[in-house]
C-alpha atoms as a PDB file:
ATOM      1  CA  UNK A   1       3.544 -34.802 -20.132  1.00  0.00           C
ATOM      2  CA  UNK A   2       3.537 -30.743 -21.276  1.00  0.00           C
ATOM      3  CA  UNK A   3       0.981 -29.792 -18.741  1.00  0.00           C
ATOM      4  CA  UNK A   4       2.987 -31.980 -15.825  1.00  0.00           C
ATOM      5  CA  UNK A   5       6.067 -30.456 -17.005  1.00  0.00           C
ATOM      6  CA  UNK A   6       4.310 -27.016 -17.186  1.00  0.00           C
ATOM      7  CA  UNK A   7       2.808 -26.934 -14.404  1.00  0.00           C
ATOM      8  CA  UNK A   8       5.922 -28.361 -11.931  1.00  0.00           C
ATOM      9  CA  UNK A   9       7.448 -25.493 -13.555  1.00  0.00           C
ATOM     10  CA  UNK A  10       5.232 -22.923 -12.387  1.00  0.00           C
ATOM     11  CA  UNK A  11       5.313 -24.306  -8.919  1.00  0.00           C
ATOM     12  CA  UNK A  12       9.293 -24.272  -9.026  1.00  0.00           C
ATOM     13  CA  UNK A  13      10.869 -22.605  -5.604  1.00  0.00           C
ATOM     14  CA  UNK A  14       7.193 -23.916  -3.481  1.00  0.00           C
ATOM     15  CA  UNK A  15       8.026 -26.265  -0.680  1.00  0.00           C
ATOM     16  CA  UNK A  16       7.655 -29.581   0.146  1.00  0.00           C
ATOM     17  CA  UNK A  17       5.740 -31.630  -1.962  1.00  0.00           C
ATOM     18  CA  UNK A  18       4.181 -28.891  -4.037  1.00  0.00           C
ATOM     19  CA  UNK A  19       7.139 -28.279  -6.265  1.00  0.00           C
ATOM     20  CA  UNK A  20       7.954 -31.909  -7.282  1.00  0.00           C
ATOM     21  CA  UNK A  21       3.947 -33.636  -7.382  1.00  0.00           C
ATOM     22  CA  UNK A  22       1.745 -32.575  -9.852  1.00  0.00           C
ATOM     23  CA  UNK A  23      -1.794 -32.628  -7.478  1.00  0.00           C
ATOM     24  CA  UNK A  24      -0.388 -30.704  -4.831  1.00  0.00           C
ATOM     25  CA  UNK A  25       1.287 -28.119  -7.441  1.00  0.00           C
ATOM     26  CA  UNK A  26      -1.909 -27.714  -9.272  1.00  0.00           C
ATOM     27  CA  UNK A  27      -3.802 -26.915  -5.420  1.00  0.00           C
ATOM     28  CA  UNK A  28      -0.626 -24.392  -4.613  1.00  0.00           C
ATOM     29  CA  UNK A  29      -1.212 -22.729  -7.920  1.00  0.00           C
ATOM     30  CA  UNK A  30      -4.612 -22.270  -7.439  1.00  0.00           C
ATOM     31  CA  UNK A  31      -4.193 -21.109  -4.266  1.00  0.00           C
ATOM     32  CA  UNK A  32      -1.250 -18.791  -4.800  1.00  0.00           C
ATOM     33  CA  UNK A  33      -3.638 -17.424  -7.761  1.00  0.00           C
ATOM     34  CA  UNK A  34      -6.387 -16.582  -5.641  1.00  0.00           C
ATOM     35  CA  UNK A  35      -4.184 -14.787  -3.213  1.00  0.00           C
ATOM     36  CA  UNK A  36      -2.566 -12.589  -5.327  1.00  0.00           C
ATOM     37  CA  UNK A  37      -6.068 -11.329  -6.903  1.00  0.00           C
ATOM     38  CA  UNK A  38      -7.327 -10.826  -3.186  1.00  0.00           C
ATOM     39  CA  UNK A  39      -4.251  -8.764  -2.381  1.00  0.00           C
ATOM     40  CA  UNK A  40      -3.633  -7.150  -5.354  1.00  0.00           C
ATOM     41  CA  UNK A  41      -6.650  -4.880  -3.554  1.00  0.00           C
ATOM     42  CA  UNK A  42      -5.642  -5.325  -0.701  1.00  0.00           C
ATOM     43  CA  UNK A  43      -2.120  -3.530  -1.762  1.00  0.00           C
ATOM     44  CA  UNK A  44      -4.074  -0.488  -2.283  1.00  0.00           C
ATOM     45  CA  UNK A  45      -5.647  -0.025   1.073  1.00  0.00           C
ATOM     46  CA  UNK A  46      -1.866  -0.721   2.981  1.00  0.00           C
ATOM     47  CA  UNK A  47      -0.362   1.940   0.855  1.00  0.00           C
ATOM     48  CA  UNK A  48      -3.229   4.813   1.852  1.00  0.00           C
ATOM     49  CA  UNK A  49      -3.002   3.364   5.599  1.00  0.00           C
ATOM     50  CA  UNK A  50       0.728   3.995   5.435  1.00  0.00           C
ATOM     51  CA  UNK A  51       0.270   6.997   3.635  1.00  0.00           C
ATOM     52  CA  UNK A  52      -1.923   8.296   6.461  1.00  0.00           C
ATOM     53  CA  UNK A  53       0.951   6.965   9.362  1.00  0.00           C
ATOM     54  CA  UNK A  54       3.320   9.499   7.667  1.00  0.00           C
ATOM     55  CA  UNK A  55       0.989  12.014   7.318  1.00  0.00           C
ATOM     56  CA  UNK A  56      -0.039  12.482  10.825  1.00  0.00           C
ATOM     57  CA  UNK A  57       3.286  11.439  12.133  1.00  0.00           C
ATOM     58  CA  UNK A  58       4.762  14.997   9.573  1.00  0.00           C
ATOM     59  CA  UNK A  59       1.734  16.722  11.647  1.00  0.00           C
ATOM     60  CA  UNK A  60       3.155  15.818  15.071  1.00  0.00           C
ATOM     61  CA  UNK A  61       5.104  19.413  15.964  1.00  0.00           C
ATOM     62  CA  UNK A  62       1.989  21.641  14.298  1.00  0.00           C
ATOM     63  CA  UNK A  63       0.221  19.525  17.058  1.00  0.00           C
ATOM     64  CA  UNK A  64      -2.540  18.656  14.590  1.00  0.00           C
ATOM     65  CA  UNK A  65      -4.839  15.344  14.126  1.00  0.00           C
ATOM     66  CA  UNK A  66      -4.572  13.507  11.221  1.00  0.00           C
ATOM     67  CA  UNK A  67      -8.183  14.144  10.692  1.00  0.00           C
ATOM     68  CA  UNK A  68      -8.524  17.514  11.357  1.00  0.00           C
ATOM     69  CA  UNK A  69      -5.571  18.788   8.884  1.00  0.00           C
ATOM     70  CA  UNK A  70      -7.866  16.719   6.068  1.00  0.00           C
ATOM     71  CA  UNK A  71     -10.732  18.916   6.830  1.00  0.00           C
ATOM     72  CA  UNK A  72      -8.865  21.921   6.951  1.00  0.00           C
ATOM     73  CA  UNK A  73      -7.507  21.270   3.626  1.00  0.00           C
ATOM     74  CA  UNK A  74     -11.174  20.191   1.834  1.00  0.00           C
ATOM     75  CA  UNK A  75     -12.226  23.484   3.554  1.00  0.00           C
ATOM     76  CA  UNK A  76      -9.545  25.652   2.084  1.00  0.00           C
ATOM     77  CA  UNK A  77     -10.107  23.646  -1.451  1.00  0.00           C
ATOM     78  CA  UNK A  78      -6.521  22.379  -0.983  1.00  0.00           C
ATOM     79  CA  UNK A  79      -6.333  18.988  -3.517  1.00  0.00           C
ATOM     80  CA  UNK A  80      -3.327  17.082  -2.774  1.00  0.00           C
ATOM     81  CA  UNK A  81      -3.811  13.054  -2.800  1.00  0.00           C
ATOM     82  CA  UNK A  82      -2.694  11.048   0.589  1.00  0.00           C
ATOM     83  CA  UNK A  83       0.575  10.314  -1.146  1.00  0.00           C
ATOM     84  CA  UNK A  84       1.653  13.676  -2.406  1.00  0.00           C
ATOM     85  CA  UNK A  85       1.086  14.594   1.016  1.00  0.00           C
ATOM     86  CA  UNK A  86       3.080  11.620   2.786  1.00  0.00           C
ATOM     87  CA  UNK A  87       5.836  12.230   0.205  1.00  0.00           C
ATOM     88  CA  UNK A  88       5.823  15.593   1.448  1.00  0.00           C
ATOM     89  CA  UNK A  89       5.738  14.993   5.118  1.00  0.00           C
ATOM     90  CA  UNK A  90       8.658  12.417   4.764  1.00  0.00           C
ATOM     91  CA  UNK A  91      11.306  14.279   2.119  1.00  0.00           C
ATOM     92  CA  UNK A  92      10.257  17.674   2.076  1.00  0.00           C
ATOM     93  CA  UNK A  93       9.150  19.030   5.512  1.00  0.00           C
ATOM     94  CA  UNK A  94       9.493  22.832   4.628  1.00  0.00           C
ATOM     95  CA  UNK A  95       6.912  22.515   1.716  1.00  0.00           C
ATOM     96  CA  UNK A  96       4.436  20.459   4.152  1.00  0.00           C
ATOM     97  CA  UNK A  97       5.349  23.382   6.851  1.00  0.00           C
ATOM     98  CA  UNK A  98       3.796  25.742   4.191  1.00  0.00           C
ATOM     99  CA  UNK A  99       0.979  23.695   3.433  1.00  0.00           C
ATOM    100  CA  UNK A 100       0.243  22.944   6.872  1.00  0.00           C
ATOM    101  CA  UNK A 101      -0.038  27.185   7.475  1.00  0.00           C
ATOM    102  CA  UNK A 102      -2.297  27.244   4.676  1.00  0.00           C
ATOM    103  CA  UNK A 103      -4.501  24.968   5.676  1.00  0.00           C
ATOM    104  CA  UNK A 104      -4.765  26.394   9.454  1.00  0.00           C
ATOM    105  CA  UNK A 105      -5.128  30.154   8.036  1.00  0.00           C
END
């Protein structure tokens, strides 16, 4: 009866069947475990591609690539991660102004 009970409970809010019987709330909790390790890493790579949408979209008037302005800035020695550099692009746009000049000089 504690494991039922337990396990209905962790399954409260699913729909259909899978909140109220205890086979198909034992499958959904399975399942909804095994999805949330798989994106868990997949979190990481959304961020850094969203990271990289604001950074090239910040490089748009210095009519630079996305690519290019990350070379530029290994080249110079210029360490900023992809979401110091986003942050940048989106709140800041004077600082990434200067750090796009000192990457290009």
């Amino acid at each position: 009866m504690k494991h039922r009970r337990n396990v209905l409970k962790d399954a409260k809010g699913f729909r259909f069947g899978r909140s109220k019987k205890e086979r198909e709330a034992k499958v959904a909790l399975t399942k909804a475990g095994v999805y949330a390790f798989a994106h868990r890493r997949d979190k990481k790579g959304d961020f850094r591609a969203l990271w990289q949408t604001r950074i090239s979209a910040g490089l748009v008037p210095f009519e630079l690539s996305y690519s290019k302005f990350i070379g530029m800035l290994k080249k110079k020695n210029i360490v900023l991660n992809r979401k110091m550099l986003s942050e940048l692009a989106a709140d800041e746009p004077k600082v990434f102004e200067q750090i796009v000049t000192l990457a290009k000089s």
